[in-house]
Protein backbone atom coordinates (compact mmCIF):
# COMPACT_ATOMS: atom_id res chain seq x y z
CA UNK A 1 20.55 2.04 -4.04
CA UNK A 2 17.63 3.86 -3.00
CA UNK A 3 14.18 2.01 -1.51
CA UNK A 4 11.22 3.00 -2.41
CA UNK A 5 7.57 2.12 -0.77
CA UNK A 6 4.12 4.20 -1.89
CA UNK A 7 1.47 3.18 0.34
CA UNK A 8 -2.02 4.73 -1.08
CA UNK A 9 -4.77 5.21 1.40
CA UNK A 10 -7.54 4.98 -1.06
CA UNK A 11 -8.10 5.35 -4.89
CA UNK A 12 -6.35 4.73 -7.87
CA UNK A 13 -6.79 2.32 -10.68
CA UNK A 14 -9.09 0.01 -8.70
CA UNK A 15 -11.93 2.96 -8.66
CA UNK A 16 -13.79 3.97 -12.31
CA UNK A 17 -12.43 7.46 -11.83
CA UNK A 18 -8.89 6.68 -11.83
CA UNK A 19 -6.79 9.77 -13.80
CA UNK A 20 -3.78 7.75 -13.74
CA UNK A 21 -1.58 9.90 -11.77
CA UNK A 22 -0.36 8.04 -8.84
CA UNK A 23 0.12 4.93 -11.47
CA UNK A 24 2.55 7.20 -13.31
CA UNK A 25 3.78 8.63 -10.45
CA UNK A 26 4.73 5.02 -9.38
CA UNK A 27 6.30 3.74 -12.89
CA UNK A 28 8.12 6.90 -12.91
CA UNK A 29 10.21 6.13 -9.83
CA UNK A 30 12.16 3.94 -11.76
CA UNK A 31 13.66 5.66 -14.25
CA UNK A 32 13.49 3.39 -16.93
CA UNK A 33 11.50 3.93 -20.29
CA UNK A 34 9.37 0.74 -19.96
CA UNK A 35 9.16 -0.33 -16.41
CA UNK A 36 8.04 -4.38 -15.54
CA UNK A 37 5.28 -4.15 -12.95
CA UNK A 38 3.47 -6.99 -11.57
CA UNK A 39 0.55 -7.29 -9.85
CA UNK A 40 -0.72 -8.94 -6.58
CA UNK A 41 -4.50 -8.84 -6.39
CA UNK A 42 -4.14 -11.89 -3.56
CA UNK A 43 -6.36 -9.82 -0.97
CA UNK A 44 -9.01 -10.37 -3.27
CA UNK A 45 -8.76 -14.06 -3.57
CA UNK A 46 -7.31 -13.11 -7.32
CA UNK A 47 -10.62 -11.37 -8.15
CA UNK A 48 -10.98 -11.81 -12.16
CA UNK A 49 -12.46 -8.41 -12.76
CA UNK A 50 -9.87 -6.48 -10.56
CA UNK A 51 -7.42 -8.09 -12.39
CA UNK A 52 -8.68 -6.96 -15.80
CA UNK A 53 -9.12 -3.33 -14.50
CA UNK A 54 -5.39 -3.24 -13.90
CA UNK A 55 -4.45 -4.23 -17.52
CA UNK A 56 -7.22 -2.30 -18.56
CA UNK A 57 -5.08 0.97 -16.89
CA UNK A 58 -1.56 -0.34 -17.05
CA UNK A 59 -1.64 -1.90 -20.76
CA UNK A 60 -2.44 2.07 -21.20
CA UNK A 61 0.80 3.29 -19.80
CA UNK A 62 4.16 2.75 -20.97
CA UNK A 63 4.74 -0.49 -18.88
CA UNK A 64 5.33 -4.19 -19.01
CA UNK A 65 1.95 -5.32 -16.44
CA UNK A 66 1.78 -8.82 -15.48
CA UNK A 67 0.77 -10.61 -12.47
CA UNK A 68 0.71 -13.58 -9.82
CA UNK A 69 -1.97 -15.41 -8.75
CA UNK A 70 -2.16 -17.95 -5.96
CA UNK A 71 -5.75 -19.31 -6.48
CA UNK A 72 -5.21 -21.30 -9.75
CA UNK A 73 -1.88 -22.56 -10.95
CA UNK A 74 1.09 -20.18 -9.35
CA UNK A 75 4.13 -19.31 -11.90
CA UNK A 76 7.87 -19.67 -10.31
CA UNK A 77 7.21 -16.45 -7.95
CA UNK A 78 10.60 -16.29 -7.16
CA UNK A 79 12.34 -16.05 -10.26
CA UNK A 80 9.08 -13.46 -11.66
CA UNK A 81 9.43 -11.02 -8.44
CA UNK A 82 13.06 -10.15 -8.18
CA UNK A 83 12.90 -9.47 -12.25
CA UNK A 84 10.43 -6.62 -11.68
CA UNK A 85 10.52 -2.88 -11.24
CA UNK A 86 8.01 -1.90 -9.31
CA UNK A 87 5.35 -4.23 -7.54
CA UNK A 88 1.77 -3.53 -6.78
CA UNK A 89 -0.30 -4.99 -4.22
CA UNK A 90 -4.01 -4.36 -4.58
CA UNK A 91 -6.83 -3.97 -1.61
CA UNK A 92 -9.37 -6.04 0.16
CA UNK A 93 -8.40 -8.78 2.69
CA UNK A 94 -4.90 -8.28 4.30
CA UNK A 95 -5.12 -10.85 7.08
CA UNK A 96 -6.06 -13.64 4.30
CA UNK A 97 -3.09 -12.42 1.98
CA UNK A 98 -0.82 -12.55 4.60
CA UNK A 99 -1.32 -15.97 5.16
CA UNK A 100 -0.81 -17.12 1.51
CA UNK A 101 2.37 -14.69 1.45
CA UNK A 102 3.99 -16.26 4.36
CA UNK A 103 2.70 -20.32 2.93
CA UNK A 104 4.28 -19.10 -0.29
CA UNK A 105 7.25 -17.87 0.83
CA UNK A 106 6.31 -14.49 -1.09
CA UNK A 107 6.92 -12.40 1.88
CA UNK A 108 10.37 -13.25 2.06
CA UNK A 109 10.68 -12.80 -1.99
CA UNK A 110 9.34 -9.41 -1.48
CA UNK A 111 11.49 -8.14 1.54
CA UNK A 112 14.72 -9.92 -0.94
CA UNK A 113 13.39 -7.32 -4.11
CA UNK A 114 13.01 -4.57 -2.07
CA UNK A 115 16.41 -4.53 -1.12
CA UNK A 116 17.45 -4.83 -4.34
CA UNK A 117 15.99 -1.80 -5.16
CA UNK A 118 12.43 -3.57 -6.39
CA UNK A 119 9.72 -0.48 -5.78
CA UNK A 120 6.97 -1.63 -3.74
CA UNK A 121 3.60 -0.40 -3.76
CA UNK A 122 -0.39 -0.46 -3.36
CA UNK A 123 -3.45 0.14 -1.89
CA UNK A 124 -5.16 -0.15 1.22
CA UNK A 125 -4.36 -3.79 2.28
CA UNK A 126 -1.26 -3.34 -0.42
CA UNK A 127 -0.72 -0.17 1.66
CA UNK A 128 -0.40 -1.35 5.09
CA UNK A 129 1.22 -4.99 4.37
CA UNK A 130 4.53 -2.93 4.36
CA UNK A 131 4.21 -1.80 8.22
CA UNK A 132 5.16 -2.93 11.48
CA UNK A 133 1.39 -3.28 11.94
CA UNK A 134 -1.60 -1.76 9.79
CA UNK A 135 -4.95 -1.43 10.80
CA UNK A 136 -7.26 -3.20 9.25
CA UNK A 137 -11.03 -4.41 8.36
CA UNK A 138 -9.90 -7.82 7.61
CA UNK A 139 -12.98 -8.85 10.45
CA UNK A 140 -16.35 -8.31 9.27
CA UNK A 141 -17.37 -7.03 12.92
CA UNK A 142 -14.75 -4.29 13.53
CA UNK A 143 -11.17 -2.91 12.91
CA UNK A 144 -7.99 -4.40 14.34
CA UNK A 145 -4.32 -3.94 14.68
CA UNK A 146 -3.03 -6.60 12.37
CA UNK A 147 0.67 -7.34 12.51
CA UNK A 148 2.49 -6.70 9.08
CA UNK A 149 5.90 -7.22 7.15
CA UNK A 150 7.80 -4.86 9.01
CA UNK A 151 9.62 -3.23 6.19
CA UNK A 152 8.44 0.30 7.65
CA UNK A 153 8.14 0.82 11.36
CA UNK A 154 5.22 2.17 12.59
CA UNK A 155 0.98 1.59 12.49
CA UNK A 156 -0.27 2.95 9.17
CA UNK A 157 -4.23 3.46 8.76
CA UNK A 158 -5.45 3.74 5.12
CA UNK A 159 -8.92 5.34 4.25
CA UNK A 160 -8.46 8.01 7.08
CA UNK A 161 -11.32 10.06 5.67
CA UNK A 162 -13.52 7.79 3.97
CA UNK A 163 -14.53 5.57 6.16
CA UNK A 164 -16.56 6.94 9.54
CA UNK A 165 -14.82 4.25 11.93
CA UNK A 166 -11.26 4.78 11.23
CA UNK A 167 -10.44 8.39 12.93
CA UNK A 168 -12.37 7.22 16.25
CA UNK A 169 -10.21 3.99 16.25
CA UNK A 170 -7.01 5.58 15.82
CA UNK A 171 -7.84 8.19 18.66
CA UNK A 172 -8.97 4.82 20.77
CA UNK A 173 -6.02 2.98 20.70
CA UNK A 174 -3.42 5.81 21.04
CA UNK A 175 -5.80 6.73 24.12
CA UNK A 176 -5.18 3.26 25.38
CA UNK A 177 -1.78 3.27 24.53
CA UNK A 178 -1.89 0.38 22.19
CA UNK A 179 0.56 2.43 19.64
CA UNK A 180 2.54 5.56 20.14
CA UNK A 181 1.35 7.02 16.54
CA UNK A 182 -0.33 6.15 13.35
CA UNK A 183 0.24 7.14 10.04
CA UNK A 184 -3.10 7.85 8.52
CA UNK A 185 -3.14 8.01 4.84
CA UNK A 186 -6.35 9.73 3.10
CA UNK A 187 -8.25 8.59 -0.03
CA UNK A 188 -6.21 9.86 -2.77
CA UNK A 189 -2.90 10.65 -1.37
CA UNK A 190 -0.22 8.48 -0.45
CA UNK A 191 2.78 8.61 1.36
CA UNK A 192 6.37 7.82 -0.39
CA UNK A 193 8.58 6.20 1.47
CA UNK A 194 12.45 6.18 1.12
CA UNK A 195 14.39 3.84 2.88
CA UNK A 196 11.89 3.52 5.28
CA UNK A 197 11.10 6.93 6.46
CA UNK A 198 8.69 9.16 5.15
CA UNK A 199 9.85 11.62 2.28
CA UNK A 200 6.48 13.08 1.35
CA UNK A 201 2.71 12.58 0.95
CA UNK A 202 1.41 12.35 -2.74
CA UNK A 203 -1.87 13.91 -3.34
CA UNK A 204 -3.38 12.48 -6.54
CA UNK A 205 -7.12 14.15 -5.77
CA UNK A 206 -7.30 17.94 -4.63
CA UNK A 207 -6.01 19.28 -1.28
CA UNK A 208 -5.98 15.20 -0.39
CA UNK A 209 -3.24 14.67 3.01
CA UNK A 210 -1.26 12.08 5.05
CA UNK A 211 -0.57 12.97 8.91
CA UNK A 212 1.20 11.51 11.38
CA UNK A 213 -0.88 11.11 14.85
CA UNK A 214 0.02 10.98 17.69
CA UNK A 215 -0.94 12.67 21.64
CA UNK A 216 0.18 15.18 22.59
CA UNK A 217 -0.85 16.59 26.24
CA UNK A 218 -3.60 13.94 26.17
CA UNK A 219 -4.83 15.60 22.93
CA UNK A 220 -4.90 14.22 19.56
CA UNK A 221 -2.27 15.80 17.02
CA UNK A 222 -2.43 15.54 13.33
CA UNK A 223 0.82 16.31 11.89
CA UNK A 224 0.52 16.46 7.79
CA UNK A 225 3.41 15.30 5.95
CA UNK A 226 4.97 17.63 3.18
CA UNK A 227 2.66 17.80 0.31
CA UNK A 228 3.50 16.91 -3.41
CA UNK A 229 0.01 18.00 -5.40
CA UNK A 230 -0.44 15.92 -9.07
């Protein structure tokens, strides 16, 4: 059984322009005519209207959407998880989620459903949650290295291009050798992973890439990853 991971660097059903693609894209993976997915919108402190935008979209699709929140009453997360197709983890504050994950025991439940063939997925903080490490504006004051759930090795860096502080941080700290490489996603793209390694990157807006970056000769290389245009 295959394992699948789509980390998004930007975009998607959280933003008023969504077109639905990489949400189809996602359900699609699992090859079934009415896939469960459920939501995790914990980086947002279970936000109420980013919740309703993803019913909004998914009730739209041919789906089963629910989802688990940790800030009022919490549903058996165990049982709920492992019964799902695909899972989808939404943006904003991945230090914070982490920390309700791990009190939860959630990361565990999620590392146990993606073996079993679960499909994991998200945005931004529900992007790099899946890494080694994933850097991150968790801290108001700058961006950090924030150790992650290890499913995929490596650093990932989401928003590559649209946000002005994230290409000079990822030349910084491969300049101070604080990682080998990053994998820096773009808004609208995102990078499919299968059993762990990288199988291509899925542009969802125009001419939108994924690289891998690394130094090379004490230069900075950015290596794109083969391109699937929606």
């Amino acid at each position: 059984m295959k394992k699948h991971i789509i980390a998004i660097g930007g975009g998607g059903f959280g933003r008023s322009n969504s077109s639905y693609l990489i949400e189809k894209y996602i359900l699609n993976l699992s090859k079934k005519n009415s896939p469960k997915i459920c939501f995790l919108p914990t980086a947002t402190g279970d936000d109420d209207s980013y919740i309703v935008r993803f019913y909004s979209i998914f009730t739209r699709l041919n789906c089963v959407p629910s989802h688990i929140e940790f800030f009022k009453r919490t549903m058996d997360i165990s049982n709920h998880i492992i019964n799902q197709d695909v899972v989808f983890v939404g943006g904003g504050n991945t230090k914070s989620m982490l920390a309700v994950w791990n009190d939860w025991g959630m990361s565990k439940l999620l590392k146990h459903a993606y073996n079993k063939g679960v499909i994991m997925s998200g945005v931004s903080a529900g992007a790099i949650c899946w890494f080694t490490s994933g850097i991150t504006d968790s801290w108001d004051n700058e961006l950090k290295i924030l150790p992650c759930l290890d499913f995929i090795k490596g650093t990932c860096c989401p928003h590559y291009d649209e946000e002005p502080t994230r290409i000079p941080y990822v030349k910084k700290i491969l300049y101070d050798n604080k990682v080998s490489n990053c994998i820096a996603i773009e808004g609208g793209s995102a990078i499919h992973f299968i059993d762990g390694m990288p199988f291509k990157n899925v542009s969802f807006k125009k001419n939108k890439n994924s690289y891998n970056v690394f130094l090379k000769n004490k230069d900075i290389v950015e290596s794109p990853f083969e391109m699937v245009q929606l």
